[in-house]
N, C-alpha and C. Protein backbone atom coordinates (compact mmCIF):
# COMPACT_ATOMS: atom_id res chain seq x y z
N UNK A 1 -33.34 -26.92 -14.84
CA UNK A 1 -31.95 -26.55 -15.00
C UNK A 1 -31.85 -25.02 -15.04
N UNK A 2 -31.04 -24.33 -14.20
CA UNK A 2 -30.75 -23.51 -14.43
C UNK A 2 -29.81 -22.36 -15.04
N UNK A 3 -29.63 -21.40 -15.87
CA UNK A 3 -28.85 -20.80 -16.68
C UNK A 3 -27.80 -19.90 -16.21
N UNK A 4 -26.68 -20.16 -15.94
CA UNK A 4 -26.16 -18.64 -15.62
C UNK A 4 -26.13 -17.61 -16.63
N UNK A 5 -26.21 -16.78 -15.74
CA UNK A 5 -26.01 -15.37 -16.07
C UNK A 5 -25.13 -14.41 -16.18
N UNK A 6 -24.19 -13.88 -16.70
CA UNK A 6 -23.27 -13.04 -17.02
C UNK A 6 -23.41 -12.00 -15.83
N UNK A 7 -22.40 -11.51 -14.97
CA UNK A 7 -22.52 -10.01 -14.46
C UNK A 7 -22.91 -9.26 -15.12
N UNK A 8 -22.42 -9.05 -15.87
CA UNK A 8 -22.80 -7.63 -16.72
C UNK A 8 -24.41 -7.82 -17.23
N UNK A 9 -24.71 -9.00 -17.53
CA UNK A 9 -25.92 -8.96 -17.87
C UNK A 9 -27.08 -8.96 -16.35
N UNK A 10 -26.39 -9.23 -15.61
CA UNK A 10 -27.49 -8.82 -14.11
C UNK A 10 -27.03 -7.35 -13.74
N UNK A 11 -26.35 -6.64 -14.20
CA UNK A 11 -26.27 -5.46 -13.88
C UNK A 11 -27.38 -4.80 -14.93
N UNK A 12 -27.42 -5.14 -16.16
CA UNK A 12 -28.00 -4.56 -17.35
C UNK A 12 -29.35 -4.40 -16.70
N UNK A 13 -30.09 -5.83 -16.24
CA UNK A 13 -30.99 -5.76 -15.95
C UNK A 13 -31.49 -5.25 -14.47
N UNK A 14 -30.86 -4.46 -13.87
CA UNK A 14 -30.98 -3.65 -12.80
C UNK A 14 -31.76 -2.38 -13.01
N UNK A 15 -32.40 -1.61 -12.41
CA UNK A 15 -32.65 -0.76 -12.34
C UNK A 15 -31.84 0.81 -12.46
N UNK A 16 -31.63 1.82 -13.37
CA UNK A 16 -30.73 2.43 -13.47
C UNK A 16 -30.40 3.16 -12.20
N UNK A 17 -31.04 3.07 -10.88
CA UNK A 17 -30.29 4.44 -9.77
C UNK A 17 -29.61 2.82 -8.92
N UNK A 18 -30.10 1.39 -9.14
CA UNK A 18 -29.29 0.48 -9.08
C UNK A 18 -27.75 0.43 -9.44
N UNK A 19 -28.03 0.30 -10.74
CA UNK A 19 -26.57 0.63 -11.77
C UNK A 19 -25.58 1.38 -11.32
N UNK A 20 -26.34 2.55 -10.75
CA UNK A 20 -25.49 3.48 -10.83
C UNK A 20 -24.80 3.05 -9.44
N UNK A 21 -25.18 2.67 -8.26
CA UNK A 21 -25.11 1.93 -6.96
C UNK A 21 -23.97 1.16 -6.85
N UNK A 22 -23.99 0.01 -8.00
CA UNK A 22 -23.04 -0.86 -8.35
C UNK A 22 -21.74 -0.14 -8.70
N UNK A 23 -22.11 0.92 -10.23
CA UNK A 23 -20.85 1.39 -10.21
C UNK A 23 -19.95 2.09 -9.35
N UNK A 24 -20.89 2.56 -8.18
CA UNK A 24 -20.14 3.25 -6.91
C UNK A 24 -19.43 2.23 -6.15
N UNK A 25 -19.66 1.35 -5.96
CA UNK A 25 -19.36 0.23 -4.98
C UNK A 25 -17.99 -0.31 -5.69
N UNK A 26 -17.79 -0.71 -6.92
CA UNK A 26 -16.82 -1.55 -8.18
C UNK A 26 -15.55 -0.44 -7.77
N UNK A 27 -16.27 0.94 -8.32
CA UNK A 27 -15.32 2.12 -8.07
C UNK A 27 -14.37 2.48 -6.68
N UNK A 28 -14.99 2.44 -5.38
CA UNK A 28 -14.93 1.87 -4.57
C UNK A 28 -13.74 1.04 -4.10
N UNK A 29 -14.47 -0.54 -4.79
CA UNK A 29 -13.34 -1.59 -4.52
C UNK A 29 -11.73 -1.35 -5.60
N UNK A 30 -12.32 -1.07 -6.38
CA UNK A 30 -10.84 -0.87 -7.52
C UNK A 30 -10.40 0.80 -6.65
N UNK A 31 -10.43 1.15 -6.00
CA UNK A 31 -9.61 2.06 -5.35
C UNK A 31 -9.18 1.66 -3.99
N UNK A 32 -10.02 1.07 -3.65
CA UNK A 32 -9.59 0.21 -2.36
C UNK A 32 -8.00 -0.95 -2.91
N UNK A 33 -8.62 -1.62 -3.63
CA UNK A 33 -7.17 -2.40 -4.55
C UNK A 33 -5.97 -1.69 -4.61
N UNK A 34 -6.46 -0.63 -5.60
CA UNK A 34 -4.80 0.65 -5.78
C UNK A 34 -4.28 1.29 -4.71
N UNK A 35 -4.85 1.25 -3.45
CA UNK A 35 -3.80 1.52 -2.22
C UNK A 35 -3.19 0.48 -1.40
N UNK A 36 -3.81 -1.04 -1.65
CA UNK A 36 -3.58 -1.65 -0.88
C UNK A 36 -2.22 -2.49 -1.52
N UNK A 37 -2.07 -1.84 -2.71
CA UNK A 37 -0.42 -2.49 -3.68
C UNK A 37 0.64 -1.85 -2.47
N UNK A 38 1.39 -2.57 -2.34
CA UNK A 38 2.64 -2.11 -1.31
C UNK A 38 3.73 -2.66 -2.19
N UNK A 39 4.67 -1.73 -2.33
CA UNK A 39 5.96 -2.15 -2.79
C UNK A 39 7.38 -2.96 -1.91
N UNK A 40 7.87 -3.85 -2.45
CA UNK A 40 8.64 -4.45 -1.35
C UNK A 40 9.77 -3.79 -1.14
N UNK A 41 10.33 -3.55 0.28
CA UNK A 41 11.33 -3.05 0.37
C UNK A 41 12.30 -2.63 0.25
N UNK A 42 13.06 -1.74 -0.32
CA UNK A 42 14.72 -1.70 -1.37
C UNK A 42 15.74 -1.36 0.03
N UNK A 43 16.76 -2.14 -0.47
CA UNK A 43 17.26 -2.09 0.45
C UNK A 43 19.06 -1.95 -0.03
N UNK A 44 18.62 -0.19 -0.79
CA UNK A 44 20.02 0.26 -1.45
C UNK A 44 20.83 0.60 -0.45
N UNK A 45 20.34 0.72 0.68
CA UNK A 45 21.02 1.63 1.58
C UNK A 45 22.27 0.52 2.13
N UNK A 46 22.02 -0.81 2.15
CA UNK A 46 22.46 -1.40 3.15
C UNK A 46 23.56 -1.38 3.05
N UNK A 47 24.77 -1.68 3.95
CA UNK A 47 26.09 -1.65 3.99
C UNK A 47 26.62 -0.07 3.87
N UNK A 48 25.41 0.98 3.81
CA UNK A 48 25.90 2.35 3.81
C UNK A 48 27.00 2.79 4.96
N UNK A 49 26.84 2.44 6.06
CA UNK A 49 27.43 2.84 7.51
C UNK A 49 28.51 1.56 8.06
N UNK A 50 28.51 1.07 6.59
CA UNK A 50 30.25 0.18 6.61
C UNK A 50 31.42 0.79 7.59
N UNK A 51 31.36 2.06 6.95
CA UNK A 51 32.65 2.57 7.04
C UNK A 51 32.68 3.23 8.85
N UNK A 52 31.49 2.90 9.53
CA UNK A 52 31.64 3.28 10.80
C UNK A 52 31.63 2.20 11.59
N UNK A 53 31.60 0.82 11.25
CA UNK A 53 31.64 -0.30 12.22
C UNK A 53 32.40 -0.23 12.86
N UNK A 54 33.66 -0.05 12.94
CA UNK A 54 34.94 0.07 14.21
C UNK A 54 35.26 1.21 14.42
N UNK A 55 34.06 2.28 14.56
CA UNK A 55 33.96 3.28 15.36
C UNK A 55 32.94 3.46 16.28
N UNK A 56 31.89 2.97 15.93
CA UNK A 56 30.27 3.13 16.86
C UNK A 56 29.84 1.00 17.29
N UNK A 57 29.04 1.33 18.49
CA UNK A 57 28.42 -0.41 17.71
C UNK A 57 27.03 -0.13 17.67
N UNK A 58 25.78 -0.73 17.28
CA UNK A 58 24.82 -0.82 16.62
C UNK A 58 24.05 0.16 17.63
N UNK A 59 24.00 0.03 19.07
CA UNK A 59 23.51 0.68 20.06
C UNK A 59 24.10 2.08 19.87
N UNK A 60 24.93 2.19 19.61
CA UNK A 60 25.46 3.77 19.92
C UNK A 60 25.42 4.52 18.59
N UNK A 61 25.09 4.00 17.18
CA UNK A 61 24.85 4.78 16.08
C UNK A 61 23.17 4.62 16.58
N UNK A 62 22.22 4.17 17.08
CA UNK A 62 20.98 4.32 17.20
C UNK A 62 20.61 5.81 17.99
N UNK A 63 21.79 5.48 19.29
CA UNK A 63 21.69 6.84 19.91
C UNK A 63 21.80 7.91 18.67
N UNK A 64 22.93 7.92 17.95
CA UNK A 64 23.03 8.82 17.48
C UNK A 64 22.21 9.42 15.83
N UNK A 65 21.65 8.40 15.53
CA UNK A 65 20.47 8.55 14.49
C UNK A 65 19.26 9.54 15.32
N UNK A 66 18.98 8.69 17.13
CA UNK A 66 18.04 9.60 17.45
C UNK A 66 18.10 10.92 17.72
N UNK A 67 19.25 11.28 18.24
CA UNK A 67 19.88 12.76 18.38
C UNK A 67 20.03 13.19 17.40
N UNK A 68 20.30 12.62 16.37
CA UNK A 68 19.97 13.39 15.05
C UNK A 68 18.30 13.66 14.50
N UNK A 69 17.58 13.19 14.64
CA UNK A 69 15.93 13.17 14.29
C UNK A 69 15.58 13.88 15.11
N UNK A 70 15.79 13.92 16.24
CA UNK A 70 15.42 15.38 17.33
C UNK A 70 15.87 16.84 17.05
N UNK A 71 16.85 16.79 16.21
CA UNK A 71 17.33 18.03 16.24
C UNK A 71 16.60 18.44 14.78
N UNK A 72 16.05 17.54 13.92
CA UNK A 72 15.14 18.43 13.20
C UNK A 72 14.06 18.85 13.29
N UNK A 73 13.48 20.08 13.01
CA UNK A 73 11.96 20.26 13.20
C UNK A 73 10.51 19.61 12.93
């Protein structure tokens, strides 16, 4: 029968330039984790450009979003 073993206790018993190996790798993945959080979308904006529906239609405020993004640097 065999016993498990705790992580921490197979790390213990590692070799210390081991150890130290592991903790690079853990470090590593828990930073790999903290970028890969994505926040979901907010979407305060919507209904902002209400007030231009029966002046532009969806095609022609696009034109004009892009003529606007061109003209900044």
């Amino acid at each position: 029968m065999e016993t498990t073993t705790s992580l921490e206790e197979k790390i213990q018993q590692l070799p210390p330039e081991l150890q130290k190996e592991v903790e690079q790798i853990v470090q590593s993945l828990w930073e790999k984790s903290q970028h890969t959080k994505r926040q979901k979308p907010k979407f305060e904006w919507a209904g902002a450009l209400k007030h231009l529906r029966d002046q532009y239609t969806s095609v022609e405020l696009q034109h004009e979003i892009l003529q606007e993004r061109m003209k900044q640097p």
